[in-house]
N, C-alpha and C. Protein backbone atom coordinates (compact mmCIF):
# COMPACT_ATOMS: atom_id res chain seq x y z
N UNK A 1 154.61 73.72 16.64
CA UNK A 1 154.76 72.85 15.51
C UNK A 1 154.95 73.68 14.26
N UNK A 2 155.98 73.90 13.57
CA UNK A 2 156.25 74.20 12.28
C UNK A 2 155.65 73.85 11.49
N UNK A 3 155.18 74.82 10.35
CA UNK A 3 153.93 74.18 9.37
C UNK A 3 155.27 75.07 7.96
N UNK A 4 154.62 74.39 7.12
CA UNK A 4 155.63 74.37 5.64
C UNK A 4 154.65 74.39 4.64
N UNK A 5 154.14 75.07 4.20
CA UNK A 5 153.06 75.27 2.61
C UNK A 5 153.60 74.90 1.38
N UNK A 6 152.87 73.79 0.64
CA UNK A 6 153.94 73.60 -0.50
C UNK A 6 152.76 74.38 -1.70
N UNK A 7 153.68 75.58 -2.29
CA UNK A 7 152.88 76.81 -3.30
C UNK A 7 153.04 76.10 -4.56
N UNK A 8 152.38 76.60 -5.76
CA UNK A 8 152.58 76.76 -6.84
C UNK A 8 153.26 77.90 -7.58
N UNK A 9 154.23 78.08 -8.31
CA UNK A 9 154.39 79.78 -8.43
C UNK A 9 154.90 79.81 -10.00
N UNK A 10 154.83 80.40 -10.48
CA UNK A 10 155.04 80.87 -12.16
C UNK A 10 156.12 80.52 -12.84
N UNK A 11 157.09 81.29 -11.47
CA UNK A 11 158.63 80.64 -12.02
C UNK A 11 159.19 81.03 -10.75
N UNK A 12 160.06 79.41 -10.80
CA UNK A 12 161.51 79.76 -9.88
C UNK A 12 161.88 80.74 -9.60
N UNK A 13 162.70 81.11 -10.64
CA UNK A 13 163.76 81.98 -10.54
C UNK A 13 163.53 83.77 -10.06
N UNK A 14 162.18 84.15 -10.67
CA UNK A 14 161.70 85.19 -10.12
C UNK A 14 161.02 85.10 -8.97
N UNK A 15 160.27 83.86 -8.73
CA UNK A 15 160.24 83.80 -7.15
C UNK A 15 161.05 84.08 -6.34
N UNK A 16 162.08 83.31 -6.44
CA UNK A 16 163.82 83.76 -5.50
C UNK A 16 163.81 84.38 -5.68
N UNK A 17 164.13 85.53 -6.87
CA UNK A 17 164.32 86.81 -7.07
C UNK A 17 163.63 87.92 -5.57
N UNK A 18 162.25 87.64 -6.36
CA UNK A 18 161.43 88.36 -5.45
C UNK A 18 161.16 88.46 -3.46
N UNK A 19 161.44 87.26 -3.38
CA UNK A 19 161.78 86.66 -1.53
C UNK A 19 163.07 87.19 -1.28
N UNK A 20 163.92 86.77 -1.80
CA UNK A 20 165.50 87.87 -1.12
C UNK A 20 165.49 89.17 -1.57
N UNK A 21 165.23 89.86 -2.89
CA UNK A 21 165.25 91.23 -2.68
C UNK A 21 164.02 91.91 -2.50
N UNK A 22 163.28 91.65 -2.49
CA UNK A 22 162.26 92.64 -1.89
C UNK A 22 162.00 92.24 -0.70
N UNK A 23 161.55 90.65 -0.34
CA UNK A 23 160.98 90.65 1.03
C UNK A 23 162.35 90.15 1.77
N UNK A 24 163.36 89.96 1.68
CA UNK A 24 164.42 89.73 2.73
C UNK A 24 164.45 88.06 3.03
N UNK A 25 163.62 87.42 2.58
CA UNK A 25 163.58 86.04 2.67
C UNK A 25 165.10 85.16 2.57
N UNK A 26 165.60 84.34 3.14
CA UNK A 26 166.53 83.86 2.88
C UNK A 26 165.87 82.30 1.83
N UNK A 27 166.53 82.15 1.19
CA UNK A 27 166.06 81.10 0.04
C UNK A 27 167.27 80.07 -0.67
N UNK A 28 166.27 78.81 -0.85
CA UNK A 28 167.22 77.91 -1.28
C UNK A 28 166.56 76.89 -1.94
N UNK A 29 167.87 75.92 -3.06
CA UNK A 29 166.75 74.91 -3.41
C UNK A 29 166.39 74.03 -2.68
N UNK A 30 165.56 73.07 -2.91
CA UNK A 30 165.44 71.79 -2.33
C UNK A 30 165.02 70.72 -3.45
N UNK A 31 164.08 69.98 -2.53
CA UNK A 31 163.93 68.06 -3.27
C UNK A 31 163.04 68.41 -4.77
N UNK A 32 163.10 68.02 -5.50
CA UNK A 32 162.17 67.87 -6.52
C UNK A 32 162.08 69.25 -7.63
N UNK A 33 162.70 69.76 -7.84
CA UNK A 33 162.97 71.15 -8.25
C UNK A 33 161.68 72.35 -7.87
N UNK A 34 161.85 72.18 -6.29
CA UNK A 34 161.43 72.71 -5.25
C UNK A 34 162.11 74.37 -5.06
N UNK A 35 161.61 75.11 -4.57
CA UNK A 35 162.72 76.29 -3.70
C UNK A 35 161.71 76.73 -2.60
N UNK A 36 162.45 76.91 -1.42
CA UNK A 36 162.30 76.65 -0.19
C UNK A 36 162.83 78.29 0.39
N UNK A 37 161.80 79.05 0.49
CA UNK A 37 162.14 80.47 1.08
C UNK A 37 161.71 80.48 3.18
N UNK A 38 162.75 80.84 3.52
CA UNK A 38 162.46 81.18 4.87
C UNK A 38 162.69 82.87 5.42
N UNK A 39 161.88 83.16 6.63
CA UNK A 39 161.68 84.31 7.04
C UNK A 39 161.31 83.83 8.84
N UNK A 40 162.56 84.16 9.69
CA UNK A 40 162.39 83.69 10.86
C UNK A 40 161.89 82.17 11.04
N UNK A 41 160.91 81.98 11.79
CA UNK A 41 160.91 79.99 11.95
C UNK A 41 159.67 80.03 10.86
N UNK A 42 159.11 80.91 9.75
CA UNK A 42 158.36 80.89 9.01
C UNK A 42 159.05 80.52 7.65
N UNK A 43 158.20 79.27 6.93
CA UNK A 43 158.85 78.62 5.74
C UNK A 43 157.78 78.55 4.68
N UNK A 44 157.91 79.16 3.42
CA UNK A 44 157.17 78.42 2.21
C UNK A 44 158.02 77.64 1.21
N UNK A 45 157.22 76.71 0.79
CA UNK A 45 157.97 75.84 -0.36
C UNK A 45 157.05 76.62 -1.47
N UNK A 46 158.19 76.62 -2.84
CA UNK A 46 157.91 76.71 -4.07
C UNK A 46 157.87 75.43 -4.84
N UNK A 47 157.10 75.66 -5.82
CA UNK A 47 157.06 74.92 -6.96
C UNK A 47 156.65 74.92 -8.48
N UNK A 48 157.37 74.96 -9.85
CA UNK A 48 156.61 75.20 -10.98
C UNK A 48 155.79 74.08 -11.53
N UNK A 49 155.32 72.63 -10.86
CA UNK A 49 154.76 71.85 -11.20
C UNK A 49 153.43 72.06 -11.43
N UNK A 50 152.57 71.46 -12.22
CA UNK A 50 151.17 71.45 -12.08
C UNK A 50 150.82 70.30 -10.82
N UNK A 51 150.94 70.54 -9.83
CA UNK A 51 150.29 69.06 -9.04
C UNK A 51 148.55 69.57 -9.09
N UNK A 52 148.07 70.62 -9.15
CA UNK A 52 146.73 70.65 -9.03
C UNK A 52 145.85 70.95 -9.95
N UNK A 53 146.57 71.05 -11.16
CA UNK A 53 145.67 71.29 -12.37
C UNK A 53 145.01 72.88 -12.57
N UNK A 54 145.67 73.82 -11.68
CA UNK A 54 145.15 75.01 -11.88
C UNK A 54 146.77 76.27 -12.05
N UNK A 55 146.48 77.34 -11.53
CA UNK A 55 147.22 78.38 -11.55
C UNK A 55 147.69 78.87 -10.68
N UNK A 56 148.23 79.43 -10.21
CA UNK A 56 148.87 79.81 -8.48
C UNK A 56 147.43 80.11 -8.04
N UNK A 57 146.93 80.17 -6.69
CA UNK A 57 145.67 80.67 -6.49
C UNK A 57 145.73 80.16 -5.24
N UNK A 58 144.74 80.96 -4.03
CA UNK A 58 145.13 80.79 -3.00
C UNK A 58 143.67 81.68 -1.75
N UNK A 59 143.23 81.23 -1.54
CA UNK A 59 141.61 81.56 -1.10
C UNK A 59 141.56 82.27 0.08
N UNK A 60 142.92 81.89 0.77
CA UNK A 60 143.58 82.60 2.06
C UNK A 60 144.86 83.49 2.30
N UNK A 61 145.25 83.79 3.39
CA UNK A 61 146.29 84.54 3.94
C UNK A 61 147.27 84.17 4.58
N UNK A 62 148.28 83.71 3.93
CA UNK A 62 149.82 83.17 5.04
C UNK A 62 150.34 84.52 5.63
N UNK A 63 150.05 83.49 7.23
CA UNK A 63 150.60 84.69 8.20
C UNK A 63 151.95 84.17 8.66
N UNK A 64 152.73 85.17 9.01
CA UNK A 64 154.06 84.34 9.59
C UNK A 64 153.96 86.02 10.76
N UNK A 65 154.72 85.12 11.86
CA UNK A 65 154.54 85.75 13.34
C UNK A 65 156.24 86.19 13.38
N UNK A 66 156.48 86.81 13.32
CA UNK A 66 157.83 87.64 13.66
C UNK A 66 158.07 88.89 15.26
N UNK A 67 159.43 88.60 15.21
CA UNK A 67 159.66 89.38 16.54
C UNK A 67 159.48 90.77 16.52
N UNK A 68 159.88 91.62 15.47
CA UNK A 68 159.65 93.05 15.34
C UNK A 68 159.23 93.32 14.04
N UNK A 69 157.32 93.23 13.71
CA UNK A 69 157.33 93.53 12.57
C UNK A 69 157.20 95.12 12.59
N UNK A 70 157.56 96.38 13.25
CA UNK A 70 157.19 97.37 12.86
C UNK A 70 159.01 97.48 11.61
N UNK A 71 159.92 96.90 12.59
CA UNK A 71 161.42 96.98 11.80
C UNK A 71 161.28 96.30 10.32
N UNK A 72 160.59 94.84 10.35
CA UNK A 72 160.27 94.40 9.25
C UNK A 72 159.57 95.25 7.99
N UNK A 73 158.70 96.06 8.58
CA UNK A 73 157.51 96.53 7.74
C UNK A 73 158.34 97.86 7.16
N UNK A 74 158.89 98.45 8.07
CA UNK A 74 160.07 99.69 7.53
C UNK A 74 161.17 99.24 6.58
N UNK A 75 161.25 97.88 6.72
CA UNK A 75 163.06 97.64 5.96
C UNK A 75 162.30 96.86 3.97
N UNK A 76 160.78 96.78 4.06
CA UNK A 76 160.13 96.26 3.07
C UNK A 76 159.14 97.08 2.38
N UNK A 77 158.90 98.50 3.35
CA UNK A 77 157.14 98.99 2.97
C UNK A 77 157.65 99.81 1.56
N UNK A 78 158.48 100.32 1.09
CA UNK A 78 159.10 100.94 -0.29
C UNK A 78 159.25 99.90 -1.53
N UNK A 79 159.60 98.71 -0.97
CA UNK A 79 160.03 97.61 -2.41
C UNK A 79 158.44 96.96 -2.62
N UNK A 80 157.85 96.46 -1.78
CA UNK A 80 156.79 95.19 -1.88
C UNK A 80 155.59 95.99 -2.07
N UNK A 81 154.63 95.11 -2.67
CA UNK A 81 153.13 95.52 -2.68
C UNK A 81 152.23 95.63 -1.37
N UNK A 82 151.92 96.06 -0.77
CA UNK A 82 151.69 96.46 0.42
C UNK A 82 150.10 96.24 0.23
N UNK A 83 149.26 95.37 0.39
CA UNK A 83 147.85 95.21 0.51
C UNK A 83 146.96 95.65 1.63
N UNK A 84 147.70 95.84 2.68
CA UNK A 84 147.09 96.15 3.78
C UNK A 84 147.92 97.03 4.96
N UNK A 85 148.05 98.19 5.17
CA UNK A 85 149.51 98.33 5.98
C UNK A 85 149.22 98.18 7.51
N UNK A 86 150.48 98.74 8.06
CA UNK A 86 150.45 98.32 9.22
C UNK A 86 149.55 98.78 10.60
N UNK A 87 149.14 98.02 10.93
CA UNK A 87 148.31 98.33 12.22
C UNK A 87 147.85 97.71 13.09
N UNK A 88 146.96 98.02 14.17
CA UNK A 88 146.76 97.52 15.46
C UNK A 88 145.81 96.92 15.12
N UNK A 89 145.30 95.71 15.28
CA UNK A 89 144.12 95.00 14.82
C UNK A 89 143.31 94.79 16.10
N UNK A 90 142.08 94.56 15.91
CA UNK A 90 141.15 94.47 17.85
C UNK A 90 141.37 93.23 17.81
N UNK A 91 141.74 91.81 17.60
CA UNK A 91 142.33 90.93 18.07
C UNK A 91 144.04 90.57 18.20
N UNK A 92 144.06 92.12 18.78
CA UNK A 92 144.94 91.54 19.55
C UNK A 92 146.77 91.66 18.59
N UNK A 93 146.80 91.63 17.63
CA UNK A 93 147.91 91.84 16.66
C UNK A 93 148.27 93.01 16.15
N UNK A 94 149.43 93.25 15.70
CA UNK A 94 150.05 94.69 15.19
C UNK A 94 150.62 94.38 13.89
N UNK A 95 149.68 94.22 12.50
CA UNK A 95 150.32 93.41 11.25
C UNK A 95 150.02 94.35 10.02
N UNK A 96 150.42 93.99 9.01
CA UNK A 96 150.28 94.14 7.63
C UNK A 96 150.62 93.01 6.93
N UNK A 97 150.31 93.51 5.33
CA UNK A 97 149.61 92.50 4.31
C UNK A 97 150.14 93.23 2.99
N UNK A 98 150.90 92.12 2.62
CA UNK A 98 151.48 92.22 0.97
C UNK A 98 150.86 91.01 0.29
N UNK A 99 151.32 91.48 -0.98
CA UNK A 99 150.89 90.42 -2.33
C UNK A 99 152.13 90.52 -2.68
N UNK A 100 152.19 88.89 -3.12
CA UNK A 100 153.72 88.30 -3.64
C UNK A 100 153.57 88.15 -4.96
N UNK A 101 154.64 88.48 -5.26
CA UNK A 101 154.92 88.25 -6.93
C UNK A 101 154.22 87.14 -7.41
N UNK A 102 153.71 86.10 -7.02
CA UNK A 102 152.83 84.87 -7.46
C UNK A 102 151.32 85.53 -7.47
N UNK A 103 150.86 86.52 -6.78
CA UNK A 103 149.78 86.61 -6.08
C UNK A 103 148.94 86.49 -4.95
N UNK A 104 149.81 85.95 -4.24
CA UNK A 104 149.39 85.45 -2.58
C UNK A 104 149.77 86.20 -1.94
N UNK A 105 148.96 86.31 -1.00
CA UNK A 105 148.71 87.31 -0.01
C UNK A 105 149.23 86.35 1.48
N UNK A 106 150.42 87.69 1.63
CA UNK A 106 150.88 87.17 3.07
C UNK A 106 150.95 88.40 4.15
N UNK A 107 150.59 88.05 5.21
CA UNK A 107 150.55 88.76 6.53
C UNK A 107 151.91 88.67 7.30
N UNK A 108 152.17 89.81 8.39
CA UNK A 108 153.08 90.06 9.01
C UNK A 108 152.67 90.60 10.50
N UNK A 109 152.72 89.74 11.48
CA UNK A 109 152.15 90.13 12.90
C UNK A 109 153.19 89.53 13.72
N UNK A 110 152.42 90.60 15.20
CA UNK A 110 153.33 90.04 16.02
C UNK A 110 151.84 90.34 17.33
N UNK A 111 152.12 89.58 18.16
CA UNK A 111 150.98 89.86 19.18
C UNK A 111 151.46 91.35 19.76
N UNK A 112 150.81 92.01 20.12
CA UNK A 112 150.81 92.87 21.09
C UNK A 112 150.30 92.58 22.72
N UNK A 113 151.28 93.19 23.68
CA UNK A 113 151.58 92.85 24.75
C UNK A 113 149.98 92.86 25.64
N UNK A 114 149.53 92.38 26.09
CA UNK A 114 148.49 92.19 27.31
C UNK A 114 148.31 93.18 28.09
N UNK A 115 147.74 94.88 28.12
CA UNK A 115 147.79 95.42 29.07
C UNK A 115 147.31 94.65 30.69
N UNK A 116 147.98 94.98 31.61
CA UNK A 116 147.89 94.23 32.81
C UNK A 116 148.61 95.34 33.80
């Protein structure tokens, strides 16, 4: 099941900015003067509205699951803020962790294979 986060973010335009050239995001507008960044079957929605009465802010970690993040993490680890780099985690994942130009913190994993 596809899940879709609808963010708060500072501004448009440097949002886009920031998702296609630094993180590779492909991006577009949408409904409501929305922008809608994707990265494999992983999607965030933007927005400069107040719907919540606060400031971008965000208590957690958007993870998005990709096919080869060591290629990902090489074609991004020079441009982006890098919060956490890459590694083997004991459950089971091989990820890292940036902060987005808004401030949110997003993850990059992929499972690692099942020795068997």
């Amino acid at each position: 099941m596809p899940l879709t986060c609808l963010l708060r973010c500072n501004d448009l335009a440097s949002t886009r900015e920031h998702y296609q050239q630094t993180l590779g995001f492909t991006a577009c507008d949408s409904a409501e003067s929305t922008l809608l960044v994707q990265l494999q079957d992983g999607c965030l929605t933007f927005t400069e509205q107040d719907l919540w009465g606060s400031a971008p802010a965000c208590t957690g970690t958007l993870y998005f699951a990709l096919e080869d993040v060591q290629a990902y993490f090489d074609s991004i680890k020079d441009r982006a803020d890098i919060a956490w780099p890459l590694q083997d985690m004991p459950y089971g994942t091989r990820e890292f962790g940036i902060r987005d130009c808004n401030g949110y913190y997003l993850a990059f994993m992929q499972a690692r294979p099942v020795p068997g």
